[in-house]
PDB file of N, CA and C in Angstrom:
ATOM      1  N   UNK A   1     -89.782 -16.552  62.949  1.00  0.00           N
ATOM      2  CA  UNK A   1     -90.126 -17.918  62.618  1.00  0.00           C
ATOM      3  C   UNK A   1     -89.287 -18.373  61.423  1.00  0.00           C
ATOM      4  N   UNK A   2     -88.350 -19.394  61.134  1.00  0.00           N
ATOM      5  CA  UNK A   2     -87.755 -20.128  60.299  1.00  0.00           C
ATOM      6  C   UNK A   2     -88.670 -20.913  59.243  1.00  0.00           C
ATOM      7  N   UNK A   3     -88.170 -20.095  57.861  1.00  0.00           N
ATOM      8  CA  UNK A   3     -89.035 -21.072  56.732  1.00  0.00           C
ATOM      9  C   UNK A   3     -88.310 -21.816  56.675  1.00  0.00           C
ATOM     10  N   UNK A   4     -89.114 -23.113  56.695  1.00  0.00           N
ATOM     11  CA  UNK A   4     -88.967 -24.503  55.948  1.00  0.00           C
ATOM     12  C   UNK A   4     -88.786 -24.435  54.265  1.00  0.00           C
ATOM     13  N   UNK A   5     -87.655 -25.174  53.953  1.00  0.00           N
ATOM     14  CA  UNK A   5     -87.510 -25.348  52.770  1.00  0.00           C
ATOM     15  C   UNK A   5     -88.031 -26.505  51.934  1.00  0.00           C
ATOM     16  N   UNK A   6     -89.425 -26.436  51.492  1.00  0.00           N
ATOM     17  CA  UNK A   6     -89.913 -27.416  51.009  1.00  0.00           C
ATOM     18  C   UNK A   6     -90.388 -27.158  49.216  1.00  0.00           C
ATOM     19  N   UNK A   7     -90.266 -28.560  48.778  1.00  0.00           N
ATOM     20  CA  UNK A   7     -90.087 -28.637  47.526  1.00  0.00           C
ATOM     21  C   UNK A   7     -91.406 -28.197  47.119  1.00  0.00           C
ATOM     22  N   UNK A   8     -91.648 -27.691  45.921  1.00  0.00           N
ATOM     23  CA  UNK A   8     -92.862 -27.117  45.196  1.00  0.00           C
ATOM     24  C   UNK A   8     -92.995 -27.724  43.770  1.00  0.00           C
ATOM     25  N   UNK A   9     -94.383 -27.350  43.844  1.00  0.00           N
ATOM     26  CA  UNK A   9     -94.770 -28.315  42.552  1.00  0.00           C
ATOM     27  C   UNK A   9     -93.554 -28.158  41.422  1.00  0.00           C
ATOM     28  N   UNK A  10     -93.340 -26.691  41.065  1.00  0.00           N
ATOM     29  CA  UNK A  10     -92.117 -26.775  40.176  1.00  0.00           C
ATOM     30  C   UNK A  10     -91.304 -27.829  40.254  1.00  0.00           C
ATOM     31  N   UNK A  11     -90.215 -27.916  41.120  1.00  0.00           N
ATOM     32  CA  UNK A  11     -89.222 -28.519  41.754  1.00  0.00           C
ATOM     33  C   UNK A  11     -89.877 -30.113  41.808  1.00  0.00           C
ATOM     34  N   UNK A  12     -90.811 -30.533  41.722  1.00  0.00           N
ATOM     35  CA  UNK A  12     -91.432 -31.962  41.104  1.00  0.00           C
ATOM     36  C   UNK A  12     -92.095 -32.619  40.262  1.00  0.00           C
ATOM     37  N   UNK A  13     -92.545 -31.600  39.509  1.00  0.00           N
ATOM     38  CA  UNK A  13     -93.360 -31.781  38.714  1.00  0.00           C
ATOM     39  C   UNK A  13     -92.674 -31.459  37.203  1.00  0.00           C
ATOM     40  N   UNK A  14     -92.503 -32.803  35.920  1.00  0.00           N
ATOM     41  CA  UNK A  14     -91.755 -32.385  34.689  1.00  0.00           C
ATOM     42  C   UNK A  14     -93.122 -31.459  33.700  1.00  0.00           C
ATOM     43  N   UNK A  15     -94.169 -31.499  33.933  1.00  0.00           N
ATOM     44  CA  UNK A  15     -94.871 -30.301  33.335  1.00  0.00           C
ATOM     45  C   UNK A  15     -96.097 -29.571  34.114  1.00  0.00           C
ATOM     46  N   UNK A  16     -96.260 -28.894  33.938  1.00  0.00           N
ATOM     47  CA  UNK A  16     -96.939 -27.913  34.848  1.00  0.00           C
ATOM     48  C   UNK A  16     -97.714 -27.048  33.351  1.00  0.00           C
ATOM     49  N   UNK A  17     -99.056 -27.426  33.029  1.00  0.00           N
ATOM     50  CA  UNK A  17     -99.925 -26.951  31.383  1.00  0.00           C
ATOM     51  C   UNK A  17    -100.963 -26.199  31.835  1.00  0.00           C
ATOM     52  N   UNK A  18    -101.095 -25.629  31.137  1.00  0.00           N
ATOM     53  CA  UNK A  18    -103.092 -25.415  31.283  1.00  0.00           C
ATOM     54  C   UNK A  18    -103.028 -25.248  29.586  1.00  0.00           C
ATOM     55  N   UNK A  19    -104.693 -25.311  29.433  1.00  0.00           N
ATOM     56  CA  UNK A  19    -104.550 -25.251  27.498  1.00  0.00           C
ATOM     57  C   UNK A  19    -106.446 -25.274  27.345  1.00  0.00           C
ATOM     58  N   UNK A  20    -106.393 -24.454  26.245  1.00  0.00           N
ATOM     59  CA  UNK A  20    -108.163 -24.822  25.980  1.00  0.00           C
ATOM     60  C   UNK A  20    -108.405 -26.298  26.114  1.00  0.00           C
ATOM     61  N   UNK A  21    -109.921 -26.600  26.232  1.00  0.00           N
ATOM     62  CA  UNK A  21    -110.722 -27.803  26.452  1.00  0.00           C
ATOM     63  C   UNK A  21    -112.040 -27.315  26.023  1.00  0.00           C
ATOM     64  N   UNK A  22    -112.022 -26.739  24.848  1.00  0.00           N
ATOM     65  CA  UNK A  22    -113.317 -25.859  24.203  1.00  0.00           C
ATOM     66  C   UNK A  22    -113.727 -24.709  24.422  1.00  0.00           C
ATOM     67  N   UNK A  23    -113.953 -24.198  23.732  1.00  0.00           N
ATOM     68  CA  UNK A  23    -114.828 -22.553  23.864  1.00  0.00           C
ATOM     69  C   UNK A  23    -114.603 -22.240  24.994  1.00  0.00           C
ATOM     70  N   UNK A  24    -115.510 -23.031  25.906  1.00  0.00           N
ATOM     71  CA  UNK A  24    -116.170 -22.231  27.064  1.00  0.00           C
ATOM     72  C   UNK A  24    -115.253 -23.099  28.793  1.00  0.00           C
ATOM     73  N   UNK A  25    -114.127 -23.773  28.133  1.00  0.00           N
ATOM     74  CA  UNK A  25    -113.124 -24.476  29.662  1.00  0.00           C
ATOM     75  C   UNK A  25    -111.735 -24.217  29.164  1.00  0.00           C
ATOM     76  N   UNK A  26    -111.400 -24.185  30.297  1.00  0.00           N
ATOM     77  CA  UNK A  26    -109.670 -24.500  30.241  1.00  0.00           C
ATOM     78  C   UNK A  26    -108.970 -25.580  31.010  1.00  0.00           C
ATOM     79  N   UNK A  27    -108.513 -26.485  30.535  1.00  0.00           N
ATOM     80  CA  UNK A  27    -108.085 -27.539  31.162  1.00  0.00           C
ATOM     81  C   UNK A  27    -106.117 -27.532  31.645  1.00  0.00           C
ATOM     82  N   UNK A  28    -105.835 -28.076  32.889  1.00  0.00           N
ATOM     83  CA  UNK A  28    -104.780 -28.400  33.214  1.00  0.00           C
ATOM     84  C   UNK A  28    -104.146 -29.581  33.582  1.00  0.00           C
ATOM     85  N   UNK A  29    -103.121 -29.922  33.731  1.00  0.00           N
ATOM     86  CA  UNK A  29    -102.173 -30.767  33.283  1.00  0.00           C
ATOM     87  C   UNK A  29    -101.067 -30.427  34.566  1.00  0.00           C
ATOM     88  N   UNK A  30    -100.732 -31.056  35.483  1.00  0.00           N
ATOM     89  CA  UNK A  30     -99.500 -31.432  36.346  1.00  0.00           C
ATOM     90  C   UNK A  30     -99.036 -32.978  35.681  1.00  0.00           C
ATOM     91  N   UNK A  31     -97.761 -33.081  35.256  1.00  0.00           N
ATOM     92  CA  UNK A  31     -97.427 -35.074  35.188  1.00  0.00           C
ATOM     93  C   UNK A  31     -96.125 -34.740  35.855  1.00  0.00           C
ATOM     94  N   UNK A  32     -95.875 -35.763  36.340  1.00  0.00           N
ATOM     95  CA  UNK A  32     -94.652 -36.563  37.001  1.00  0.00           C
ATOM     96  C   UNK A  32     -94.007 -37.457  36.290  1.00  0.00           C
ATOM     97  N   UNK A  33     -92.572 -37.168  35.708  1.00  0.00           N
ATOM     98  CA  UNK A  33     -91.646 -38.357  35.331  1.00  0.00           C
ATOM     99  C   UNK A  33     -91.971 -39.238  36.368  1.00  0.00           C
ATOM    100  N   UNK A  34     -91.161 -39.369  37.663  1.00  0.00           N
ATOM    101  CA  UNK A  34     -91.088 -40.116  38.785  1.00  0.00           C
ATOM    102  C   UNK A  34     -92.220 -40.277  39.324  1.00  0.00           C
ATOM    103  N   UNK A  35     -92.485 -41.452  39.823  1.00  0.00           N
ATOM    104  CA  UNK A  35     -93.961 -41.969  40.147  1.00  0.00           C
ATOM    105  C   UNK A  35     -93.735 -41.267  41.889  1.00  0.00           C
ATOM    106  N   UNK A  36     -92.703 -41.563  42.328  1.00  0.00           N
ATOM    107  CA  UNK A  36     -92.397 -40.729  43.726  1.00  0.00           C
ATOM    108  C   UNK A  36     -92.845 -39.568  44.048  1.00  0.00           C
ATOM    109  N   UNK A  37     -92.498 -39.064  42.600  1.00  0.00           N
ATOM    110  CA  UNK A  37     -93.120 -37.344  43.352  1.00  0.00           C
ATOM    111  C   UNK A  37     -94.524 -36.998  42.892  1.00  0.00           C
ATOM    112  N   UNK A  38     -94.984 -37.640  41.973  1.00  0.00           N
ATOM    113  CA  UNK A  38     -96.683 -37.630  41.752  1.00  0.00           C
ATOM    114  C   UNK A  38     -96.973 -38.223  43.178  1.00  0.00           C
ATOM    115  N   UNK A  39     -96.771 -39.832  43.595  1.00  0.00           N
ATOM    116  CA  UNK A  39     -96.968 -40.100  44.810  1.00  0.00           C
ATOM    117  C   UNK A  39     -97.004 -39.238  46.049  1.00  0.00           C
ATOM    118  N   UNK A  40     -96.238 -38.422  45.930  1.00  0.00           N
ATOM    119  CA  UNK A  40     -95.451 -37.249  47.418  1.00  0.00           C
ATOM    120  C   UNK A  40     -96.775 -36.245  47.043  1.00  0.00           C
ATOM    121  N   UNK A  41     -97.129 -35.843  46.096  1.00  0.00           N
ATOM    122  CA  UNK A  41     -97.920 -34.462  46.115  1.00  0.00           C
ATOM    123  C   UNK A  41     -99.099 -35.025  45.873  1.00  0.00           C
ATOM    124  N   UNK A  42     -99.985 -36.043  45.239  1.00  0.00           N
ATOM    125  CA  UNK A  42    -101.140 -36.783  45.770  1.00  0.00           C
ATOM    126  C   UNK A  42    -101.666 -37.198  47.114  1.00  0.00           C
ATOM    127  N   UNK A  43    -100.355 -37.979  47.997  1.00  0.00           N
ATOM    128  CA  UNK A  43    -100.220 -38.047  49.001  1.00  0.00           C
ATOM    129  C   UNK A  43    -100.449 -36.559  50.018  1.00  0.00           C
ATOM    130  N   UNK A  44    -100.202 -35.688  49.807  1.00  0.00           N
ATOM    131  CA  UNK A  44     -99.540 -34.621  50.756  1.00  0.00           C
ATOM    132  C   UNK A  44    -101.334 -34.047  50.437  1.00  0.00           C
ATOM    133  N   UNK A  45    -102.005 -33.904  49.674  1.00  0.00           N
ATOM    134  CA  UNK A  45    -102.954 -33.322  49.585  1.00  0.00           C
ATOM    135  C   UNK A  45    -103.413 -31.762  49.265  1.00  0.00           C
ATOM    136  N   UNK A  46    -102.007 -31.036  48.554  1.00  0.00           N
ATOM    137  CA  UNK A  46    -101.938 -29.908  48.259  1.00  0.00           C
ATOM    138  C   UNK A  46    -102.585 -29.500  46.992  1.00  0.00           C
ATOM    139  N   UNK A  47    -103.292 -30.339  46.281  1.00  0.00           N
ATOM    140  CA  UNK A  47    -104.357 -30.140  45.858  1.00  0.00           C
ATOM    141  C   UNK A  47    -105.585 -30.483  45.303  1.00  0.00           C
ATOM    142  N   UNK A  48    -107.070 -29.711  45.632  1.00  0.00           N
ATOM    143  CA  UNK A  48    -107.939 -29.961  45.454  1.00  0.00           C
ATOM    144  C   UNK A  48    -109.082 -29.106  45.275  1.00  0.00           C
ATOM    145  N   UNK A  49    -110.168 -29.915  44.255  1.00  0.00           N
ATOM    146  CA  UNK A  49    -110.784 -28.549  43.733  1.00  0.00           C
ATOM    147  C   UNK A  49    -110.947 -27.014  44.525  1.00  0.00           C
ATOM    148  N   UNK A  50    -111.060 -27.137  45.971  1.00  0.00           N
ATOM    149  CA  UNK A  50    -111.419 -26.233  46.910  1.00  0.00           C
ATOM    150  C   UNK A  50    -110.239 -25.248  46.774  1.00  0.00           C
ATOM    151  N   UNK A  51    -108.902 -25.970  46.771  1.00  0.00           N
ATOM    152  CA  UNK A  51    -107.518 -25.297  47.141  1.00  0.00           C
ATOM    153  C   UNK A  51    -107.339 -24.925  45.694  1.00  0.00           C
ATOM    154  N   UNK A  52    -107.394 -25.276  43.992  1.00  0.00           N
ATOM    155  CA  UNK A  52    -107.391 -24.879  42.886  1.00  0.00           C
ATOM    156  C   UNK A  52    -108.576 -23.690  42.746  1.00  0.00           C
ATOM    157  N   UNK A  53    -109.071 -24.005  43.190  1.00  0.00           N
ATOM    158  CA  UNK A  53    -110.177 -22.321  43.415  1.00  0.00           C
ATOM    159  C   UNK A  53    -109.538 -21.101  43.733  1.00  0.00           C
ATOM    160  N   UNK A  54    -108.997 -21.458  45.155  1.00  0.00           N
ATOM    161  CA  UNK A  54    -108.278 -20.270  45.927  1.00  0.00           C
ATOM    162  C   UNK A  54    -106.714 -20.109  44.962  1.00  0.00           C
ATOM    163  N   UNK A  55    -106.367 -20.573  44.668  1.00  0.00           N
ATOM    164  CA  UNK A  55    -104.951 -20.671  43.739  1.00  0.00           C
ATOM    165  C   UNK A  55    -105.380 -19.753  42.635  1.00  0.00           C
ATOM    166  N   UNK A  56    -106.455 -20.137  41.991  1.00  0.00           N
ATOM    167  CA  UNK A  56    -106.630 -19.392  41.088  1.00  0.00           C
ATOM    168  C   UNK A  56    -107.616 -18.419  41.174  1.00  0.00           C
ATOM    169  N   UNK A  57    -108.398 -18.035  42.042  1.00  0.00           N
ATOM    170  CA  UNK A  57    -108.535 -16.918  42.653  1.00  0.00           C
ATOM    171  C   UNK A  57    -109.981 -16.646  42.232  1.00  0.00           C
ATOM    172  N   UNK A  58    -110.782 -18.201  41.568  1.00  0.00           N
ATOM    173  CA  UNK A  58    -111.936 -17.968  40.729  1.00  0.00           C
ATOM    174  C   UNK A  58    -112.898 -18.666  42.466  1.00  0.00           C
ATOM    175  N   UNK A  59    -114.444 -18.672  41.974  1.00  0.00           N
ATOM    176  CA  UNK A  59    -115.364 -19.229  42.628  1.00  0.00           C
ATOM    177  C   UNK A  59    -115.178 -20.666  42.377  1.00  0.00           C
ATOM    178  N   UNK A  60    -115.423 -21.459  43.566  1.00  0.00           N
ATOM    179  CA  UNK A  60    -115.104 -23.213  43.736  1.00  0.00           C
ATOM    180  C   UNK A  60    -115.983 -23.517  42.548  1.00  0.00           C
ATOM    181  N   UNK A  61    -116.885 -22.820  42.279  1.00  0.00           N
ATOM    182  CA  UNK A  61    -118.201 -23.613  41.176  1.00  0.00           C
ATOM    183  C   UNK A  61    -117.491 -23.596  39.859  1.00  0.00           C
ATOM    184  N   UNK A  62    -116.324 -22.474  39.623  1.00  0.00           N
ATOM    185  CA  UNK A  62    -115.876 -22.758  38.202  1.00  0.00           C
ATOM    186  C   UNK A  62    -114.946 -24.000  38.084  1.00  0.00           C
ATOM    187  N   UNK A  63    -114.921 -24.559  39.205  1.00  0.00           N
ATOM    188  CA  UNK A  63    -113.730 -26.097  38.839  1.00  0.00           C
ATOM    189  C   UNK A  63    -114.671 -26.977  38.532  1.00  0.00           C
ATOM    190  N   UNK A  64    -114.538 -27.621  36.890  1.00  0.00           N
ATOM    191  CA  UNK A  64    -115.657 -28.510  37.251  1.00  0.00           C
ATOM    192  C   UNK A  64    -115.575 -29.896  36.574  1.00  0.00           C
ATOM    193  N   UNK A  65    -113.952 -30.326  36.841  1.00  0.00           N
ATOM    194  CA  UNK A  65    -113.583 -31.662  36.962  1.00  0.00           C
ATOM    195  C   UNK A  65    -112.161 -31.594  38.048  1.00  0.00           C
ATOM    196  N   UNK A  66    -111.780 -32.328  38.585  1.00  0.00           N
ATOM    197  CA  UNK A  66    -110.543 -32.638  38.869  1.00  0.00           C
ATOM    198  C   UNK A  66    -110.575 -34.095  39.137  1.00  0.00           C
ATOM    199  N   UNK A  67    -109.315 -34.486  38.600  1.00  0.00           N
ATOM    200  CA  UNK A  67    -108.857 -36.161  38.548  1.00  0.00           C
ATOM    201  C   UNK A  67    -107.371 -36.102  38.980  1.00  0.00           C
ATOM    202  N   UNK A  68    -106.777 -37.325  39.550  1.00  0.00           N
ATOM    203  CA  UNK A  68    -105.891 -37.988  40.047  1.00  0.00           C
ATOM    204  C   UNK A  68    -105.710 -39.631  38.814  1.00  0.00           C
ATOM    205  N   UNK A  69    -105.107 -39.148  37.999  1.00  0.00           N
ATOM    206  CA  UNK A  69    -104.614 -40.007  37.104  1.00  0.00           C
ATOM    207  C   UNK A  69    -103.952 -40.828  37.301  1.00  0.00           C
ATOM    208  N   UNK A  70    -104.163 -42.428  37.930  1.00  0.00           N
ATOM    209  CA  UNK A  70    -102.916 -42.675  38.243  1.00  0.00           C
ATOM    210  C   UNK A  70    -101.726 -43.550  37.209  1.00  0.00           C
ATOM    211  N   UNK A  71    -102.554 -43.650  35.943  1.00  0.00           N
ATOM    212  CA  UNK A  71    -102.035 -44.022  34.979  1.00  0.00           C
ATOM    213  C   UNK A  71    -100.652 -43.681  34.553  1.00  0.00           C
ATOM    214  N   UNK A  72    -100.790 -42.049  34.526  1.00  0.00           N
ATOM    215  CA  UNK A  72    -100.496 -41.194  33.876  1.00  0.00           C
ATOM    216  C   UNK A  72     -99.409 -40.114  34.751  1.00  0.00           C
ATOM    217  N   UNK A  73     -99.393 -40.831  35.725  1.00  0.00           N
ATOM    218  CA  UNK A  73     -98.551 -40.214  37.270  1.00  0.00           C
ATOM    219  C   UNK A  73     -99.376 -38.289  36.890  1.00  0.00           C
ATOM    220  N   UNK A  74     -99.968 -38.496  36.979  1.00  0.00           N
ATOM    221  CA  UNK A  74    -100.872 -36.660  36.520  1.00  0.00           C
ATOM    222  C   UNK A  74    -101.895 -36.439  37.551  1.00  0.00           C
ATOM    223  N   UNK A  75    -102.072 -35.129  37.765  1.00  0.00           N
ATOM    224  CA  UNK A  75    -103.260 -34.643  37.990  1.00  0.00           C
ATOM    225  C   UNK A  75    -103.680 -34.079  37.573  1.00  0.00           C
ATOM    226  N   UNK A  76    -105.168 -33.988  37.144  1.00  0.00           N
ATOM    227  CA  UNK A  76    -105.585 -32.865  36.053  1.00  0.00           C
ATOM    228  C   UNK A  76    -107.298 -32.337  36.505  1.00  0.00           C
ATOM    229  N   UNK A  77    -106.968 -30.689  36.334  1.00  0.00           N
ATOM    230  CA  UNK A  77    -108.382 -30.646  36.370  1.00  0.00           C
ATOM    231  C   UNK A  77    -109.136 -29.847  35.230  1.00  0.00           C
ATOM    232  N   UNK A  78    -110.248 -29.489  35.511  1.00  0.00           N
ATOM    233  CA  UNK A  78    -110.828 -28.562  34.262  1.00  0.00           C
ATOM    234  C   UNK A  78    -111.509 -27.214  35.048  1.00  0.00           C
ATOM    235  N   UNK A  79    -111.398 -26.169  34.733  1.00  0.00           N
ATOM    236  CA  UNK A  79    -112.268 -24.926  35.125  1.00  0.00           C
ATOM    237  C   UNK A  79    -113.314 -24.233  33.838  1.00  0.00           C
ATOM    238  N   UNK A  80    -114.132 -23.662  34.471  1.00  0.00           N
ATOM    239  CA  UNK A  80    -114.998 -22.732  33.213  1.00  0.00           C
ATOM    240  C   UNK A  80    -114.622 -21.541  33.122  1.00  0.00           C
ATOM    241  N   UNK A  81    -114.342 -21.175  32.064  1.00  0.00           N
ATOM    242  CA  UNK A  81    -113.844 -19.937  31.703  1.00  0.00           C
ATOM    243  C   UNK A  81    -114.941 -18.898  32.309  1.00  0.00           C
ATOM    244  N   UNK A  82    -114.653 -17.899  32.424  1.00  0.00           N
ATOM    245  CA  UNK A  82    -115.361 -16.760  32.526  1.00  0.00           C
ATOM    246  C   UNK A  82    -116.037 -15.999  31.003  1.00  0.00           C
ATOM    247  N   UNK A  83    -115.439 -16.164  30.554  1.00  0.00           N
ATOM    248  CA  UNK A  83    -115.960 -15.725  28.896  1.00  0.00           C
ATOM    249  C   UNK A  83    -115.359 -16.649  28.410  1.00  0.00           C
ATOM    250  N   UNK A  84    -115.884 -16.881  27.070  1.00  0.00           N
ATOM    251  CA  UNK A  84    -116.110 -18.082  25.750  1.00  0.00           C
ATOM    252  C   UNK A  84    -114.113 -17.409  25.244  1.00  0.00           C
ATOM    253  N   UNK A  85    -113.509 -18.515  25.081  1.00  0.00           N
ATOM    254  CA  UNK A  85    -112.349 -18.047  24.179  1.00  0.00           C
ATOM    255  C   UNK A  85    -112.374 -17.127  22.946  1.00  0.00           C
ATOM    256  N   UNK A  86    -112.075 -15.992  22.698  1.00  0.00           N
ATOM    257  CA  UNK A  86    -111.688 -15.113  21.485  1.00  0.00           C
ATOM    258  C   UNK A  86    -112.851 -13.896  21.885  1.00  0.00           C
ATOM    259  N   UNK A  87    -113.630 -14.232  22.905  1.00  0.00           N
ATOM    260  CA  UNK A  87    -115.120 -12.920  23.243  1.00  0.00           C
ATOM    261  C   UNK A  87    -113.912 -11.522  23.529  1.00  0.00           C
ATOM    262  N   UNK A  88    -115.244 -10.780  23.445  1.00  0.00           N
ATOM    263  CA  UNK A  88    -114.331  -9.351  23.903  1.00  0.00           C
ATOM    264  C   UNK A  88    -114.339  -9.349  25.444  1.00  0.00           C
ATOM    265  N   UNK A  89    -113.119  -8.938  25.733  1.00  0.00           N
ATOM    266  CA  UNK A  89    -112.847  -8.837  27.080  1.00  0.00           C
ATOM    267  C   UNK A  89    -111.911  -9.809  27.543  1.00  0.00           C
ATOM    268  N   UNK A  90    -111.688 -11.096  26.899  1.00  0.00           N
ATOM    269  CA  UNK A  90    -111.661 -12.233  27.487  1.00  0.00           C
ATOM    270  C   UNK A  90    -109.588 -12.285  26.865  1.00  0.00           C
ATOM    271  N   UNK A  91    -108.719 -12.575  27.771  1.00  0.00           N
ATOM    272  CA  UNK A  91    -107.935 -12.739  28.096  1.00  0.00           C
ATOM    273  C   UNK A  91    -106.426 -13.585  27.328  1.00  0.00           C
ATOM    274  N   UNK A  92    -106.886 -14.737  27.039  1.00  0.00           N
ATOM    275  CA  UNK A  92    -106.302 -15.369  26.996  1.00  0.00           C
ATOM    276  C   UNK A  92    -106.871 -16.836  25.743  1.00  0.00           C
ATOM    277  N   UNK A  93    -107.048 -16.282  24.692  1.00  0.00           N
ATOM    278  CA  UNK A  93    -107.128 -17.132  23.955  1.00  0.00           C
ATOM    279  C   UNK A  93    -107.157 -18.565  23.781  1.00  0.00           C
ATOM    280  N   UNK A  94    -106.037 -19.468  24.425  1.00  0.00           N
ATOM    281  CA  UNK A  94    -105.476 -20.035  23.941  1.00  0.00           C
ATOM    282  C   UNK A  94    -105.640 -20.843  25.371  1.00  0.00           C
ATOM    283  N   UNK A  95    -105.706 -20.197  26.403  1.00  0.00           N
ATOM    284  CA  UNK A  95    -105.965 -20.865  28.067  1.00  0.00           C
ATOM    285  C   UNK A  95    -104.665 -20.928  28.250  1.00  0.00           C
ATOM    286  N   UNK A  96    -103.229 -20.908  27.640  1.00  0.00           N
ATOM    287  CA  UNK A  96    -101.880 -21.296  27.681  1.00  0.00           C
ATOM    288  C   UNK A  96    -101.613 -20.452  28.790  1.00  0.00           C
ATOM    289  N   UNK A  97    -102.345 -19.200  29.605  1.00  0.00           N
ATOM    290  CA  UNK A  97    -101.482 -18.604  30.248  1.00  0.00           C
ATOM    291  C   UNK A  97    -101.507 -18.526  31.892  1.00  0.00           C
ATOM    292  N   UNK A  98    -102.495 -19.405  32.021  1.00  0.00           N
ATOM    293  CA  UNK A  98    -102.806 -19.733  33.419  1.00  0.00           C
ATOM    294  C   UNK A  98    -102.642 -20.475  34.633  1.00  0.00           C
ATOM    295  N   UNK A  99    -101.309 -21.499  34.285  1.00  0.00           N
ATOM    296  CA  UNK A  99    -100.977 -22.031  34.854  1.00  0.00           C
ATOM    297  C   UNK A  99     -99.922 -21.600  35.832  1.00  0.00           C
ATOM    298  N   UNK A 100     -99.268 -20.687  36.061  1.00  0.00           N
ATOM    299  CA  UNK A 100     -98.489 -19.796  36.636  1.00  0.00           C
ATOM    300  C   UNK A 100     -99.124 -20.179  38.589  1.00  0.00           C
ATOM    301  N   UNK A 101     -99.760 -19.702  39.329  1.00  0.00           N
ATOM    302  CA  UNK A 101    -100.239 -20.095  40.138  1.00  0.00           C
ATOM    303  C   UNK A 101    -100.167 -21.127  40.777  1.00  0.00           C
ATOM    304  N   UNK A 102     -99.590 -22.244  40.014  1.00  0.00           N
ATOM    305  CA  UNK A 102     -99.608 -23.714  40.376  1.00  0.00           C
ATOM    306  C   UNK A 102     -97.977 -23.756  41.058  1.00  0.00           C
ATOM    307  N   UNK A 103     -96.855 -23.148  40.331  1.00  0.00           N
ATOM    308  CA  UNK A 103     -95.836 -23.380  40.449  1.00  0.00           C
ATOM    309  C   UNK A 103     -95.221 -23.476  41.873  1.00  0.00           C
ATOM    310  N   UNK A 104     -95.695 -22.467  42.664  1.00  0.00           N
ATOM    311  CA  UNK A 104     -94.898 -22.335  44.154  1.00  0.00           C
ATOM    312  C   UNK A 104     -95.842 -23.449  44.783  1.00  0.00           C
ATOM    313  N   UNK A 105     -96.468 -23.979  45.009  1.00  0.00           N
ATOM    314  CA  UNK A 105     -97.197 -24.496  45.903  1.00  0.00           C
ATOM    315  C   UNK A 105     -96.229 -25.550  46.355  1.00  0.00           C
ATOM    316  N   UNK A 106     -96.229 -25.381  47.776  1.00  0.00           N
ATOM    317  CA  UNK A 106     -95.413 -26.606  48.729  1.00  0.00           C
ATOM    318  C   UNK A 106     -95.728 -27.673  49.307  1.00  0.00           C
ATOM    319  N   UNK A 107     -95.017 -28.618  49.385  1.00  0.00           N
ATOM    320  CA  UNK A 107     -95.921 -29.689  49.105  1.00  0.00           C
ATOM    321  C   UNK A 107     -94.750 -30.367  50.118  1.00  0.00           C
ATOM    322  N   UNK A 108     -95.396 -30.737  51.604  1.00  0.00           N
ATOM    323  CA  UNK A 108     -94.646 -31.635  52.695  1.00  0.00           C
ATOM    324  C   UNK A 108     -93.998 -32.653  52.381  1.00  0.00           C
TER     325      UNK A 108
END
């Protein structure tokens, strides 16, 4: 079967964030310079809380905002951390390191 070469959020998207949103969330950040390619990947429907679940590999119940900005050519959502930022066990301080996951996603 022949892969299709289709563009990914990388390849459209000028930032691709995640970052604390308090203690206990981590919030993310897709924006679009070009209103086209926010348009193209809003449009295309490649993502949504259901599909940011499976991306990030948590239960659908920890997403517990997502928005379509259209101000802001952005999409952004919020998840609940699994542990409070700085607890023992807990990963990632800062939420800075979770956005990785987002990058390949292809988008028709």
């Amino acid at each position: 079967m022949e892969r299709r070469n289709m563009p990914t959020l990388r390849d459209l998207a000028s930032t691709i964030r995640s970052k604390n949103a308090g203690v206990d969330h981590i919030t993310f950040d897709i924006i679009f310079k070009e209103r086209a390619n926010f348009e193209k990947v809003r449009d295309a429907k490649v993502l949504s809380p259901s599909i940011v679940a499976v991306l990030l590999r948590i239960p659908p119940e920890r997403v517990t905002d997502f928005v379509v900005f259209e101000p802001a050519n952005a999409i952004k959502f919020t998840i609940r951390r699994e542990r409070p930022s700085g607890s023992p066990g807990e990963r990632d301080v800062f939420g800075s390191q979770q956005y990785a996951p987002l990058f390949d996603v292809e988008v028709p």
